[in-house]
Protein backbone atom coordinates (compact mmCIF):
# COMPACT_ATOMS: atom_id res chain seq x y z
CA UNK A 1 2.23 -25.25 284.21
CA UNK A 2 4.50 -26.95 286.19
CA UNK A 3 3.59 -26.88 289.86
CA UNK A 4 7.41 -27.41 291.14
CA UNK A 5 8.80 -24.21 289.92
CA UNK A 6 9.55 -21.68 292.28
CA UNK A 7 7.57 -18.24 292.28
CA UNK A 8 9.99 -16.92 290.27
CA UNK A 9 10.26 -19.08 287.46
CA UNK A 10 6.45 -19.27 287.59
CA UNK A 11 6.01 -15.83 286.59
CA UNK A 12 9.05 -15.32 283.93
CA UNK A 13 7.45 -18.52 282.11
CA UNK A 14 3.86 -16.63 282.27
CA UNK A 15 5.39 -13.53 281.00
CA UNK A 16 7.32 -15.66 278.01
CA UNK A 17 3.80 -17.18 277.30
CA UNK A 18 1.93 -14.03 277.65
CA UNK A 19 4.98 -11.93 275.11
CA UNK A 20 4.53 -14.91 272.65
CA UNK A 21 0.78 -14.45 272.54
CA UNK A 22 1.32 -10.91 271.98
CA UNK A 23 3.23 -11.26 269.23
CA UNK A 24 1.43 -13.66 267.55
CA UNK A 25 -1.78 -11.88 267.68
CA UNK A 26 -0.73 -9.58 265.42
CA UNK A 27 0.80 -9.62 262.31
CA UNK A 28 3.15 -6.80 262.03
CA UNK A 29 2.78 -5.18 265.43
CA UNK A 30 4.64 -1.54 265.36
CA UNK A 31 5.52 -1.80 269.22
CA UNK A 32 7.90 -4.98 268.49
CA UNK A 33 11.39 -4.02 268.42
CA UNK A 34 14.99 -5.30 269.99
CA UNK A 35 16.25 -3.21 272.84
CA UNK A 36 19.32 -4.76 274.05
CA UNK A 37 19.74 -2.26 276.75
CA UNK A 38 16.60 -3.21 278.41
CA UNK A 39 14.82 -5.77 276.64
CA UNK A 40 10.72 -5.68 276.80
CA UNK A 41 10.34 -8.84 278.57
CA UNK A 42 13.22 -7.67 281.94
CA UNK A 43 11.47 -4.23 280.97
CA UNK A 44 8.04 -6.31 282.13
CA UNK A 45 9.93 -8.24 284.76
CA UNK A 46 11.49 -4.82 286.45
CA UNK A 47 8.01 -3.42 286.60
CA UNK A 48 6.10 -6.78 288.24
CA UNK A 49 9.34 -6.45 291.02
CA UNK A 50 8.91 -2.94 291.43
CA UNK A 51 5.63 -3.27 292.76
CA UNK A 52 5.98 -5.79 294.84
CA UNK A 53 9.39 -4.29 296.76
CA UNK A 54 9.01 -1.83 299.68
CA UNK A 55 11.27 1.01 298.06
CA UNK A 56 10.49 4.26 298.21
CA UNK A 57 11.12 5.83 294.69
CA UNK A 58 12.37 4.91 291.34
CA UNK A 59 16.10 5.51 292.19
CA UNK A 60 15.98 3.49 295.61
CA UNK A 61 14.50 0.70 293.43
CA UNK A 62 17.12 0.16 290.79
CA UNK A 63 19.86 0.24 294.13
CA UNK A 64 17.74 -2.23 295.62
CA UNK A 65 17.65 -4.24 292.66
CA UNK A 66 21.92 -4.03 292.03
CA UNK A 67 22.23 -5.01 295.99
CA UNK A 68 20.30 -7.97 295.65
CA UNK A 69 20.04 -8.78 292.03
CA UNK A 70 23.30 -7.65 290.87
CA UNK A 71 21.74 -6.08 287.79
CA UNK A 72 23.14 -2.95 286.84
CA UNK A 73 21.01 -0.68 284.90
CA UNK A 74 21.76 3.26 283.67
CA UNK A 75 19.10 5.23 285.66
CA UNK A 76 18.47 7.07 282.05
CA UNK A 77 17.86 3.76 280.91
CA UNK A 78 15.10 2.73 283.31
CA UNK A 79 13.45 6.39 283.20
CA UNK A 80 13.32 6.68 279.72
CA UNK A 81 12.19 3.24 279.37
CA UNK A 82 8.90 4.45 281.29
CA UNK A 83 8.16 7.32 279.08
CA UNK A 84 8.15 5.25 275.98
CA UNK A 85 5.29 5.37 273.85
CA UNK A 86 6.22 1.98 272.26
CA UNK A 87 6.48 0.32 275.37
CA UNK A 88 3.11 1.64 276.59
CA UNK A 89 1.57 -0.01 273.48
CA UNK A 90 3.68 -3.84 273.96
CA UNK A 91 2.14 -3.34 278.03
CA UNK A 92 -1.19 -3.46 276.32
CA UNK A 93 -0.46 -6.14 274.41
CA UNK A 94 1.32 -8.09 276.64
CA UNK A 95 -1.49 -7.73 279.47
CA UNK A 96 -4.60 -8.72 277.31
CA UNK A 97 -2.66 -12.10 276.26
CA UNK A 98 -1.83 -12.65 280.36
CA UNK A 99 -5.12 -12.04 281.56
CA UNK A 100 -6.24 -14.63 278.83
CA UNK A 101 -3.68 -16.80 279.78
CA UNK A 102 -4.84 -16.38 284.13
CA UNK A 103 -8.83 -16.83 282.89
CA UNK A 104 -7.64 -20.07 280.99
CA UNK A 105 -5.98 -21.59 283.82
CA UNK A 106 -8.50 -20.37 285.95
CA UNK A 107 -11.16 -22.22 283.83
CA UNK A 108 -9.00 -25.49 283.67
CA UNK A 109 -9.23 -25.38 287.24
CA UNK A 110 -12.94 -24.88 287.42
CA UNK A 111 -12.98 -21.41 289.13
CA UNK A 112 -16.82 -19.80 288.05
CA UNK A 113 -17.88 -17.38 291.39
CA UNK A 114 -21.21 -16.71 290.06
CA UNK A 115 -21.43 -20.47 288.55
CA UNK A 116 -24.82 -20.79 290.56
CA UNK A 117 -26.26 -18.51 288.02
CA UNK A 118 -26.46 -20.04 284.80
CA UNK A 119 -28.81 -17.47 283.13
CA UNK A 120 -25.66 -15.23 282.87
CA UNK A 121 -23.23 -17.54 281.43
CA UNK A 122 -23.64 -15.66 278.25
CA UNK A 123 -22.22 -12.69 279.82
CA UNK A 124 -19.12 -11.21 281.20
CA UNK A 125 -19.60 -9.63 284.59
CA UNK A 126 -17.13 -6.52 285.55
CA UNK A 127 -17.51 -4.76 289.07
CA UNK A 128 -16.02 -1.69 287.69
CA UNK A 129 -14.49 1.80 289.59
CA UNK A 130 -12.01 4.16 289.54
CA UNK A 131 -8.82 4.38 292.14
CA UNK A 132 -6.65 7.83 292.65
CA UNK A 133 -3.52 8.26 293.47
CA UNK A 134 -1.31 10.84 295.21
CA UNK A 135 0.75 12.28 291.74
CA UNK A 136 4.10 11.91 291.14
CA UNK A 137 6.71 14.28 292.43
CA UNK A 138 8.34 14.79 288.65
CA UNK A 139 4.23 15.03 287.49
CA UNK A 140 3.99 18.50 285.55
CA UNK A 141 2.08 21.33 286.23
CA UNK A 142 -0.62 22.70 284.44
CA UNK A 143 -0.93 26.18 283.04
CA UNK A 144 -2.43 27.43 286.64
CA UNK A 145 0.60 25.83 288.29
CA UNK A 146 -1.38 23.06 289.60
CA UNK A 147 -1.10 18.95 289.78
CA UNK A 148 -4.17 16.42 290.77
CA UNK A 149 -4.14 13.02 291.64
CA UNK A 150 -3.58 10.09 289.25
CA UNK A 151 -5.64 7.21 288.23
CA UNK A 152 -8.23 5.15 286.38
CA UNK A 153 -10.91 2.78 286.41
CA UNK A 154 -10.19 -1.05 287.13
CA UNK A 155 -13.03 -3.71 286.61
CA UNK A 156 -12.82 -6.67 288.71
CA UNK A 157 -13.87 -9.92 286.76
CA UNK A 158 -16.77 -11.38 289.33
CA UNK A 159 -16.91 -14.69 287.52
CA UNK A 160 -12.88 -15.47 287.33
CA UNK A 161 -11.87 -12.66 290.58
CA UNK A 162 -9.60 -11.20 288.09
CA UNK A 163 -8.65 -7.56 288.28
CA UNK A 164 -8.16 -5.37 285.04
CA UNK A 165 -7.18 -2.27 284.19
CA UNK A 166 -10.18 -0.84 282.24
CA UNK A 167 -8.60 2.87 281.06
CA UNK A 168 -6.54 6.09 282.39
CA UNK A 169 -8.96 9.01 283.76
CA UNK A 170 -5.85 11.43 284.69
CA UNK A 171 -1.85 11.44 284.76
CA UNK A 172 -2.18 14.12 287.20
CA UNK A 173 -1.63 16.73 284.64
CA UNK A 174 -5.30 17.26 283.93
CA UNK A 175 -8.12 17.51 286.13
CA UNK A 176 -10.86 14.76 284.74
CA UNK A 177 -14.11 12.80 285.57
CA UNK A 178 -13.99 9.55 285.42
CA UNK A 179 -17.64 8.68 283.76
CA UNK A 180 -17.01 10.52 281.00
CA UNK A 181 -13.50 8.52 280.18
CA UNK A 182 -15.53 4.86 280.93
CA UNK A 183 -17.92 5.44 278.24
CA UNK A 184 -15.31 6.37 275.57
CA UNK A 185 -13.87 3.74 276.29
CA UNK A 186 -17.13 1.56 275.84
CA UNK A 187 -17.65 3.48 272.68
CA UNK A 188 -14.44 2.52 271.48
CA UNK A 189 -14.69 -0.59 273.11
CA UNK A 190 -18.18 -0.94 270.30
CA UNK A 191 -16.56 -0.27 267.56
CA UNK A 192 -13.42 -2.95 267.64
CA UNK A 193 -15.81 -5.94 269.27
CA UNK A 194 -17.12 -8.53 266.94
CA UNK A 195 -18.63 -10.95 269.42
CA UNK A 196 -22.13 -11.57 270.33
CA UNK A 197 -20.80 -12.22 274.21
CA UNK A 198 -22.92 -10.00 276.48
CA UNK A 199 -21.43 -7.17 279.07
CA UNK A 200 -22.91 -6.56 282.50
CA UNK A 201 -21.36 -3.71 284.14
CA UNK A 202 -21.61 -2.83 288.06
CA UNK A 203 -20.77 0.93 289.27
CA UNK A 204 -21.81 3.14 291.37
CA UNK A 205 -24.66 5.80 291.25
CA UNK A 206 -22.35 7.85 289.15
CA UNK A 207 -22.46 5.44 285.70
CA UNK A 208 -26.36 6.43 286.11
CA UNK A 209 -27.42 7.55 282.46
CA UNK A 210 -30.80 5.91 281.13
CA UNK A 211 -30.75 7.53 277.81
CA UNK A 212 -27.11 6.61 276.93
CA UNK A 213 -27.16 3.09 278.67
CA UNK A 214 -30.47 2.38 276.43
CA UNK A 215 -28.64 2.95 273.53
CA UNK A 216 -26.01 0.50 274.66
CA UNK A 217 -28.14 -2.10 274.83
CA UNK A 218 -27.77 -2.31 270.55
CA UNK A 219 -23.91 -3.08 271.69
CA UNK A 220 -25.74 -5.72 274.27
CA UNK A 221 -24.00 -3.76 276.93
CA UNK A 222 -26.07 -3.46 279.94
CA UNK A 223 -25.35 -1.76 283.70
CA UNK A 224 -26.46 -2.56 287.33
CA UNK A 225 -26.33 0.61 289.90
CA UNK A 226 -28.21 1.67 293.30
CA UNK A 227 -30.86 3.85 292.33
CA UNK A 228 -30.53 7.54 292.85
CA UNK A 229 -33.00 9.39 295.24
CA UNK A 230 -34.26 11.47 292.89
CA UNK A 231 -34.87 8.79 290.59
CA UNK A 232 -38.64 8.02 289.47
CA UNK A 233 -38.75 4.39 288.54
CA UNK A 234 -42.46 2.96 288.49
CA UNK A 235 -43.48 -0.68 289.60
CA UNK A 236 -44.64 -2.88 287.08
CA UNK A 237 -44.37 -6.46 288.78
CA UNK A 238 -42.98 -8.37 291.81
CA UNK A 239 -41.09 -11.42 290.94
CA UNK A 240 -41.15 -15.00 293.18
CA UNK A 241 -38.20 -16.36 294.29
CA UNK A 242 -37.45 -19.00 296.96
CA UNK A 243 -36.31 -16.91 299.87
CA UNK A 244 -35.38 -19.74 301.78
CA UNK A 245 -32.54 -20.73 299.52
CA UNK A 246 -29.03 -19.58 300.57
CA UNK A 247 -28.05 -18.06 297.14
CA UNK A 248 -30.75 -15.48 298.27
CA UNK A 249 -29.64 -14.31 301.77
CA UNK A 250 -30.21 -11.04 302.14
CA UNK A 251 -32.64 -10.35 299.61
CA UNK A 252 -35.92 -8.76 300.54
CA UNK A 253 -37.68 -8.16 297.44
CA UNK A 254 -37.29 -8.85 293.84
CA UNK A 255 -38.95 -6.69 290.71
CA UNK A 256 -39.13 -5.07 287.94
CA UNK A 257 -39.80 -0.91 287.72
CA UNK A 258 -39.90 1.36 284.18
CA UNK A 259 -38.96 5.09 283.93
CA UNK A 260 -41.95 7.09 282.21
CA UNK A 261 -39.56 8.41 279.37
CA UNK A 262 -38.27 4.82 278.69
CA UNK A 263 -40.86 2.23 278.51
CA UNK A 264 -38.72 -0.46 276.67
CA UNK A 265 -36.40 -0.49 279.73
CA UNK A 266 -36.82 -1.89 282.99
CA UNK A 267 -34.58 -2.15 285.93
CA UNK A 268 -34.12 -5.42 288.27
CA UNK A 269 -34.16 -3.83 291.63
CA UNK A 270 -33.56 -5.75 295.11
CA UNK A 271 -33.03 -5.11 298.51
């Protein structure tokens, strides 16, 4: 990466990089096809500017782009362009080869927030949640007549600080909750993962599930939460640790508790 190129260049070299990747992972991927109206990469490019311009809809957007671009695109063009189930499928190839490509450089630069830690360097370490949104105005409405807010669940990478987008809960259409949609997507996350790297979760009290996240652990998934209230979790030891050292400000007590009905599992649990 050059460090002399402007913002601009910066990112349409990343997403170059990133659409090469993409490509190349796969070897015949159905979502690769030439669109000379809107190709996939200004596609990619329109959508990165859209969210970072103060405009207040999709049509006020592509104005704002012709004023001060001077690109001129068909509004049926753009719109249909989002609706696109092929496109949907090159976004999720094109974003798993960028966020590779932002942990590398991260990496290269020695960025590792939780470096201080080496007993979890054989896992990767997700602060996960989900984040609503007021719907669309064009969203449709259900058979009652009725619209919800929009989102899904993003995990924030606490060893690199990178943000992804984990999986859609609702498109406002549907009324959903989002637990439910996180572990099908672990479950299908099981079934297409072939490495032996370790997952370490943190959610809220919601994600709480002992029976289910025991099973995970055959999938060496694993999950960190507060404790509900009416949670019975019995002690089984206290654990040392240097309180004086700074990595453990705040920390009042460390150990380990056991539900009745799960005796293999135990709980880290600090205050």
């Amino acid at each position: 990466m050059l460090k002399d190129l402007p913002l601009s260049e910066h990112i349409h070299q990343h997403c170059n990089e990133s659409m090469e990747r993409a490509l190349l992972a796969e070897r015949h991927p159905l979502w690769a096809r030439s669109c000379p109206e809107l190709k996939d990469i200004d596609f990619i490019r329109l959508g990165l500017l859209r969210c970072i311009s103060v405009v207040d809809s999709g049509r006020h957007f592509l104005q704002t782009n012709e004023q001060i671009y001077g690109q001129l695109l068909p509004h049926s063009t753009y719109f249909k362009s989002l609706k696109s189930h092929r496109r949907t499928s090159m976004l999720e190839a094109f974003e798993q080869q960028s966020y590779h490509l932002h942990s590398e450089t991260l990496l290269s630069q020695g960025i590792d927030y939780i470096k201080a830690f080496p007993e979890l360097d054989e896992y990767t370490i997700e602060a996960a949640d989900g984040n609503f949104i007021d719907h669309a105005c064009h969203t449709e409405k259900n058979s009652k007549g009725k619209v919800y807010a929009s989102g899904g669940i993003y995990a924030l990478n606490l060893r690199s600080g990178l943000l992804i987008f984990l999986c859609l809960v609702t498109n406002g259409t549907q009324r959903h909750q989002e637990i439910p949609v996180l572990r099908d997507h672990i479950e299908k996350q099981n079934k297409g993962n072939n490495s032996s790297q370790k997952h370490l979760y943190v959610y809220d009290k919601a994600v709480t599930d002992f029976v289910w996240w025991d099973r995970q652990k055959r999938h060496a998934n694993y999950m960190i939460s507060m404790l509900k209230e009416n949670s019975i979790a019995t002690l089984v030891e206290s654990i040392h640790f240097d309180s004086r050292h700074e990595i453990n400000t705040g920390v009042e007590a460390y150990s380990v508790y056991e539900l009745k009905f799960l005796r293999n599992s135990s709980s880290n649990h600090s205050q």
